[in-house]
N, C-alpha and C. Protein backbone atom coordinates (compact mmCIF):
# COMPACT_ATOMS: atom_id res chain seq x y z
N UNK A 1 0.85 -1.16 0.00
CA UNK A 1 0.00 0.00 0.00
C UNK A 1 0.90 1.23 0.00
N UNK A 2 0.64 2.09 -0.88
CA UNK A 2 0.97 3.67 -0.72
C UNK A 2 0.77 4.63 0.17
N UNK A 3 2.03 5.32 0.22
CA UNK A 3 1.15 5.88 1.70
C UNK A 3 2.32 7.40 2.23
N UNK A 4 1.89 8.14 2.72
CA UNK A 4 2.49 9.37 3.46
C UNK A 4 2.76 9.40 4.73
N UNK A 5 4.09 9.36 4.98
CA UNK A 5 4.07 9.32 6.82
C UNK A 5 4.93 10.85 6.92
N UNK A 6 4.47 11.25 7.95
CA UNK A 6 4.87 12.99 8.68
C UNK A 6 5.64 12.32 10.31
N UNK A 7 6.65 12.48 10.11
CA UNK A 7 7.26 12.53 11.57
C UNK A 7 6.86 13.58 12.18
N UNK A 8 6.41 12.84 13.59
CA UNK A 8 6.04 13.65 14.27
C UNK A 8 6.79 14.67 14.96
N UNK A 9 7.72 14.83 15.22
CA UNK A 9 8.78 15.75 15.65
C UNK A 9 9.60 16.48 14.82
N UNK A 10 9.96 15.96 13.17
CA UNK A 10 10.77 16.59 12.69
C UNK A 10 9.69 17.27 11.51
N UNK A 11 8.80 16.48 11.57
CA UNK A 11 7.77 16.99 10.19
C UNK A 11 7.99 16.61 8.95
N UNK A 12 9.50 15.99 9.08
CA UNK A 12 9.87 15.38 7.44
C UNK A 12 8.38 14.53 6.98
N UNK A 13 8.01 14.75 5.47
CA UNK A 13 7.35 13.69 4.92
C UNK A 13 7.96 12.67 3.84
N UNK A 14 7.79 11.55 4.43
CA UNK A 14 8.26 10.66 3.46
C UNK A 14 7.26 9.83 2.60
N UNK A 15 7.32 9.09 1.79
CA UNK A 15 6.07 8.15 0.77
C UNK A 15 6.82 7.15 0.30
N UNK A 16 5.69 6.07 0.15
CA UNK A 16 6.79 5.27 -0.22
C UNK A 16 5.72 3.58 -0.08
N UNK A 17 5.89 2.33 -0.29
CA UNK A 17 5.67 1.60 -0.46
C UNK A 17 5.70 0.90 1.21
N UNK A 18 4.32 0.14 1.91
CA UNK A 18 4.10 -0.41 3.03
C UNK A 18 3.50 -1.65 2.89
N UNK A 19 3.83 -3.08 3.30
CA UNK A 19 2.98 -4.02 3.61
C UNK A 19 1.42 -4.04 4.20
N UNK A 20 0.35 -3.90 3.43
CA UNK A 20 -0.99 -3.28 4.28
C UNK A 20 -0.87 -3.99 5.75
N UNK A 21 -0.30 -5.08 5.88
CA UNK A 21 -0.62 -5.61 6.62
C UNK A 21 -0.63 -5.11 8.17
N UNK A 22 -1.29 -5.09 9.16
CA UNK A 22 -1.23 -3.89 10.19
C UNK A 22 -1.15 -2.77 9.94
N UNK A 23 -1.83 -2.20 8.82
CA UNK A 23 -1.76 -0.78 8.91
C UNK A 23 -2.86 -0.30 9.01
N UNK A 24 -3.51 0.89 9.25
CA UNK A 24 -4.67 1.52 9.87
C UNK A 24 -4.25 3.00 9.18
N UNK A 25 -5.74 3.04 8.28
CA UNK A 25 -5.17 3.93 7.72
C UNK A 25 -6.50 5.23 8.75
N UNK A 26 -5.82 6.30 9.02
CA UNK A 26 -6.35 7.58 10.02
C UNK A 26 -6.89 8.92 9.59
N UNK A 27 -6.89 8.51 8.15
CA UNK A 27 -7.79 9.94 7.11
C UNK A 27 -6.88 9.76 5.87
N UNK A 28 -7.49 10.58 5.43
CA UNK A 28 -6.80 10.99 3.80
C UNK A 28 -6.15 12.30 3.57
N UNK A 29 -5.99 13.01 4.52
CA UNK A 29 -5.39 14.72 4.40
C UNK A 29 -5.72 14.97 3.34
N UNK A 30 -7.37 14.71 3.16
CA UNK A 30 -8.00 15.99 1.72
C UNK A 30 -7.70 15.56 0.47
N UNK A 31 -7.20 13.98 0.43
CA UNK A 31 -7.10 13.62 -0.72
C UNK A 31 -8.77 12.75 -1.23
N UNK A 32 -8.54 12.95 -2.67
CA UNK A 32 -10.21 11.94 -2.76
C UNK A 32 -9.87 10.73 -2.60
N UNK A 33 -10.98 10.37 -2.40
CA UNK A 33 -11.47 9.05 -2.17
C UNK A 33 -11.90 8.05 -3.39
N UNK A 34 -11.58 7.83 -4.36
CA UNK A 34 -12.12 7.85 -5.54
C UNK A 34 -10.70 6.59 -5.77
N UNK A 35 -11.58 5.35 -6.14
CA UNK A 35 -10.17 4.44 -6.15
C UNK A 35 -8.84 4.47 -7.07
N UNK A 36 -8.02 4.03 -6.92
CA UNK A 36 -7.13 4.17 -7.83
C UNK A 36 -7.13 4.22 -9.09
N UNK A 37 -6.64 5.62 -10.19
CA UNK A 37 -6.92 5.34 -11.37
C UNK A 37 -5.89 4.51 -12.55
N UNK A 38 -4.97 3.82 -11.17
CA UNK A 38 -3.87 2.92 -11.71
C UNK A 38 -4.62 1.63 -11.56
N UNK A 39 -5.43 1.02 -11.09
CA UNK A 39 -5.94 -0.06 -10.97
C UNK A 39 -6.22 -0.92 -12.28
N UNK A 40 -5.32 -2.12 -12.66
CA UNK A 40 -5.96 -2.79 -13.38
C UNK A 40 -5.52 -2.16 -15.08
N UNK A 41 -4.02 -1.26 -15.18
CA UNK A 41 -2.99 -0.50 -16.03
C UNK A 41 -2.47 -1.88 -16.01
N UNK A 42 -1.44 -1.32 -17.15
CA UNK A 42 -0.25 -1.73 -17.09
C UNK A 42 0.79 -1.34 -16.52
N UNK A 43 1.39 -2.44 -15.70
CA UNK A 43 2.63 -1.89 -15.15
C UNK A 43 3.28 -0.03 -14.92
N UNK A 44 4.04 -0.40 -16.22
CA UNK A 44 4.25 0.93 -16.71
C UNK A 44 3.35 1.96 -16.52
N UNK A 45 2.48 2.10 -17.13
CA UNK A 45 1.04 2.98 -17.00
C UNK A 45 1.07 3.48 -15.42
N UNK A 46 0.48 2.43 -14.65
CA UNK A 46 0.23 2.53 -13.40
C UNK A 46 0.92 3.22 -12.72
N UNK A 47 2.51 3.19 -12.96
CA UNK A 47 3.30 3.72 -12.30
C UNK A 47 3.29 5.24 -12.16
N UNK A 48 3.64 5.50 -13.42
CA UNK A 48 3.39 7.15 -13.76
C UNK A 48 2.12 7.68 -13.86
N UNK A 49 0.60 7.05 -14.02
CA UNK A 49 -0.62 7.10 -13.36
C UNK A 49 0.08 7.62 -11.67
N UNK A 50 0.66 6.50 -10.88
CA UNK A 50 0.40 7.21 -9.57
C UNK A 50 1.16 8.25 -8.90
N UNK A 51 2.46 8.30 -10.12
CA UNK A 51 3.49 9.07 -9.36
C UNK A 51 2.81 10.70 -10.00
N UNK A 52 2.32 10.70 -11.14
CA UNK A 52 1.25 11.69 -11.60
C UNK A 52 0.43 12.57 -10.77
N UNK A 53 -0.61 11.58 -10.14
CA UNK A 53 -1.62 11.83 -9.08
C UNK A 53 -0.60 12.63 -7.93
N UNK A 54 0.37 11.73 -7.64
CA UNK A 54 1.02 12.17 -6.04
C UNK A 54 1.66 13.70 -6.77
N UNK A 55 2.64 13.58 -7.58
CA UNK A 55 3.01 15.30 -7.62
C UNK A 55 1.85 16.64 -8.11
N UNK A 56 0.90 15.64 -8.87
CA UNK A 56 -0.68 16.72 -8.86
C UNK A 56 -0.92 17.43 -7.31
N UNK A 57 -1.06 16.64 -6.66
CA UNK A 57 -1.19 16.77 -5.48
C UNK A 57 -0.21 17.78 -4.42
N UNK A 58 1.10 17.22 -4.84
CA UNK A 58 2.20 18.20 -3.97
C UNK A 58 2.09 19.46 -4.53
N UNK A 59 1.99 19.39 -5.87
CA UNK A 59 2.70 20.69 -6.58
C UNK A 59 1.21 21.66 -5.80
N UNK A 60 0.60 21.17 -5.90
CA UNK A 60 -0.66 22.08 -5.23
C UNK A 60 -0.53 22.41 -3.73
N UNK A 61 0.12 22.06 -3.12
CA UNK A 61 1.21 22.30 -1.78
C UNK A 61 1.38 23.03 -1.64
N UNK A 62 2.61 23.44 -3.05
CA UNK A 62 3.40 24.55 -2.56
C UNK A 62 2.58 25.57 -2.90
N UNK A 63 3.40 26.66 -2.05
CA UNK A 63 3.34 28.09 -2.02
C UNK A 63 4.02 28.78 -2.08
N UNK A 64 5.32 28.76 -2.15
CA UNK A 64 6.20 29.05 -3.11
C UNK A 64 6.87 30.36 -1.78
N UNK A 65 6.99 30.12 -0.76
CA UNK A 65 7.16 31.21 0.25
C UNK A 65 8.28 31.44 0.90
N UNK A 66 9.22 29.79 0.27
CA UNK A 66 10.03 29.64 0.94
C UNK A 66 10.23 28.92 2.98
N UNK A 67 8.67 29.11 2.88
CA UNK A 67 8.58 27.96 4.45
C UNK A 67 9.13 26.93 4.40
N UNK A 68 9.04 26.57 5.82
CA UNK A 68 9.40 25.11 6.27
C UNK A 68 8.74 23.61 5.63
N UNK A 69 7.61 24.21 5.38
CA UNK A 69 6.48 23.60 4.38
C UNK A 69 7.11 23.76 2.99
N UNK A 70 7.04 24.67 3.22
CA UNK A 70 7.43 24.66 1.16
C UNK A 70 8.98 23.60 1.15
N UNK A 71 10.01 23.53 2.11
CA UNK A 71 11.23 23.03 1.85
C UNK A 71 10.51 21.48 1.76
N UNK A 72 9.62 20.68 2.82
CA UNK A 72 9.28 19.75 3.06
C UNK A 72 8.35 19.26 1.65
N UNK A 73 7.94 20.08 0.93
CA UNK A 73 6.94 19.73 0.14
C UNK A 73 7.84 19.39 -1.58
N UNK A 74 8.85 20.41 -1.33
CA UNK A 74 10.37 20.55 -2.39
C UNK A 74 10.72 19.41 -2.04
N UNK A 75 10.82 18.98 -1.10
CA UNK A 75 11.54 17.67 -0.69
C UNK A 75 10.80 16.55 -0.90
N UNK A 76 9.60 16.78 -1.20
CA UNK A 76 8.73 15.15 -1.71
C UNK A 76 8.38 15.56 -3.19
N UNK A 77 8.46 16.73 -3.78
CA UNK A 77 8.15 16.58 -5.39
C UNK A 77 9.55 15.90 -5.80
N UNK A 78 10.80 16.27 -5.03
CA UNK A 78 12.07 15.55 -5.45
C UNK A 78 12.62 14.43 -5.58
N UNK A 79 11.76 13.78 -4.43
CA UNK A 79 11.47 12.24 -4.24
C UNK A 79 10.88 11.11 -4.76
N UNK A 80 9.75 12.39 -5.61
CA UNK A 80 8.35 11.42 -6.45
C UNK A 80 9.22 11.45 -8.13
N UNK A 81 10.14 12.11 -7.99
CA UNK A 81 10.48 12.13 -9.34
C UNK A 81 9.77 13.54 -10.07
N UNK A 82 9.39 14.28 -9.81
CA UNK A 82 8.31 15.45 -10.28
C UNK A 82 8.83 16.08 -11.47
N UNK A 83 9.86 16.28 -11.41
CA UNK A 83 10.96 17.42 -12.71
C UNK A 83 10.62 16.07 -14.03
N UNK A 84 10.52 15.03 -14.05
CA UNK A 84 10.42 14.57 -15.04
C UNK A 84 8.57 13.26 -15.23
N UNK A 85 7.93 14.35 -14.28
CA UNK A 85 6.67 13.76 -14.83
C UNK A 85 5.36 13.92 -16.10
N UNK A 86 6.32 15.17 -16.90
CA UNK A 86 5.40 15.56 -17.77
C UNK A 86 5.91 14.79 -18.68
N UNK A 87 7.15 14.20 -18.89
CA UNK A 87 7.97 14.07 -20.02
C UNK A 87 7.58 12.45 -20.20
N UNK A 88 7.05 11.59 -18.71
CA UNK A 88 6.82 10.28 -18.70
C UNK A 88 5.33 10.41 -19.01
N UNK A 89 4.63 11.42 -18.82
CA UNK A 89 3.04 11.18 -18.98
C UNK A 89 2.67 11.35 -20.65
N UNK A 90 3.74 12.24 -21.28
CA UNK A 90 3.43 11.99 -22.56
C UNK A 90 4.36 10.89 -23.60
N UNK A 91 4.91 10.19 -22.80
CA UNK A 91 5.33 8.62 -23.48
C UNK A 91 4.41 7.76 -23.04
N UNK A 92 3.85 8.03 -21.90
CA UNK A 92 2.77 6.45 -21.55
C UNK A 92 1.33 7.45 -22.96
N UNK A 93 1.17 8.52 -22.89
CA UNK A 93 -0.25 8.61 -23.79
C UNK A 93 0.27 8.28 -25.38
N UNK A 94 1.75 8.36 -25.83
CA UNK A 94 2.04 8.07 -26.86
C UNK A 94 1.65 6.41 -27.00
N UNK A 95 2.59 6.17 -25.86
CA UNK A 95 2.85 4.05 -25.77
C UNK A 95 0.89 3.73 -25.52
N UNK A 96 0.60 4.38 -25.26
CA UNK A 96 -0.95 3.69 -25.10
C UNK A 96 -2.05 4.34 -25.33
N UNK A 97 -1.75 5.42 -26.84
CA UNK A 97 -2.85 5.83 -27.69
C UNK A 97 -4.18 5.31 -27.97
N UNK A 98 -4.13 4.26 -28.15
CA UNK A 98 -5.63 3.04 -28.45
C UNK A 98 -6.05 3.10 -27.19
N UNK A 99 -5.77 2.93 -25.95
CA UNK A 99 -6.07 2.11 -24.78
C UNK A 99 -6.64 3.55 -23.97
N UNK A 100 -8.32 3.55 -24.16
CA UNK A 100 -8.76 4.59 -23.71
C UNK A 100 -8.35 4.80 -21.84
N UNK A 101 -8.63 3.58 -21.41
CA UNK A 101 -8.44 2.77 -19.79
C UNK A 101 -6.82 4.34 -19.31
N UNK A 102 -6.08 3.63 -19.81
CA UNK A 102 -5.00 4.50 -19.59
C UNK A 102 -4.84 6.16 -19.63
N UNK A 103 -5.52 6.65 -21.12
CA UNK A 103 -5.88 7.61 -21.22
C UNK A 103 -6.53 8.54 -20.05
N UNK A 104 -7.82 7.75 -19.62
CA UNK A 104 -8.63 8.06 -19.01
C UNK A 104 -7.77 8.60 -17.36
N UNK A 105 -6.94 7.45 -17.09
CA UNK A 105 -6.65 7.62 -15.55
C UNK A 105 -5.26 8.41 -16.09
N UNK A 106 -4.68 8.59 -16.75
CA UNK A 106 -4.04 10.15 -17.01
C UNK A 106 -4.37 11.26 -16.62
N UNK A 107 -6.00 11.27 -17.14
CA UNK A 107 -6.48 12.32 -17.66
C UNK A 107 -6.75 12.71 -15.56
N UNK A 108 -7.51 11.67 -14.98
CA UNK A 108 -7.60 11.66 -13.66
C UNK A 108 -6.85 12.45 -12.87
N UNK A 109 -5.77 11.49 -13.25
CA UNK A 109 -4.47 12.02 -12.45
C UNK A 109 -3.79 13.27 -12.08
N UNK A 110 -4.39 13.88 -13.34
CA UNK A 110 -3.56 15.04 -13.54
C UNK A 110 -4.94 16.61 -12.93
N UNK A 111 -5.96 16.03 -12.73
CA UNK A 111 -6.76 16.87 -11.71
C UNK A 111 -6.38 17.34 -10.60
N UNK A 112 -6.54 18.78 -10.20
CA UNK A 112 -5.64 18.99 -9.06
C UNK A 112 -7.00 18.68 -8.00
């Protein structure tokens, strides 16, 4: 399972890949609820489907203010790969032109 953890003391956020197993998940911090639009992609697809969604998401974060927030939020678009997610979202719509499925959760993804 995917997932965002905030230390509690330092505030770093990290993401990253968890065994569901024992985990409890405690809200969504304002993300939708709307199931994955990587579900049931290809591989490939899926991937940049979710890493898509997640920097949609950060880049809407920032605020550009130079806070402690903004360094923390710089610090997870850097992590998700972000500087090179436009360049992978238009090779997966090239590599999977026919395949509306893919298209579609692109198109998702990229909703802020």
């Amino acid at each position: 399972m995917a997932g965002l953890y905030t230390h509690p003391k330092t505030g770093k956020i990290s993401s990253g890949w968890v065994k569901g197993d024992g985990v409890q998940a405690t809200g969504s911090m304002g993300l939708d609820s709307r199931p994955s639009p990587a579900a049931q992609l290809p591989r490939d697809a899926a991937g940049v489907v979710e890493r898509l969604a997640n920097c949609t998401h950060f880049m809407g974060e920032f605020n550009g203010d130079g806070s402690e927030h903004d360094k923390r939020i710089n610090a997870t678009l850097t992590e998700l790969r972000c500087g090179s997610i436009e360049d992978e979202t238009a090779a997966m719509r090239k590599k999977y032109a026919g395949n509306a499925s893919v298209q579609q959760a692109l198109d998702q993804a990229a909703e802020p």
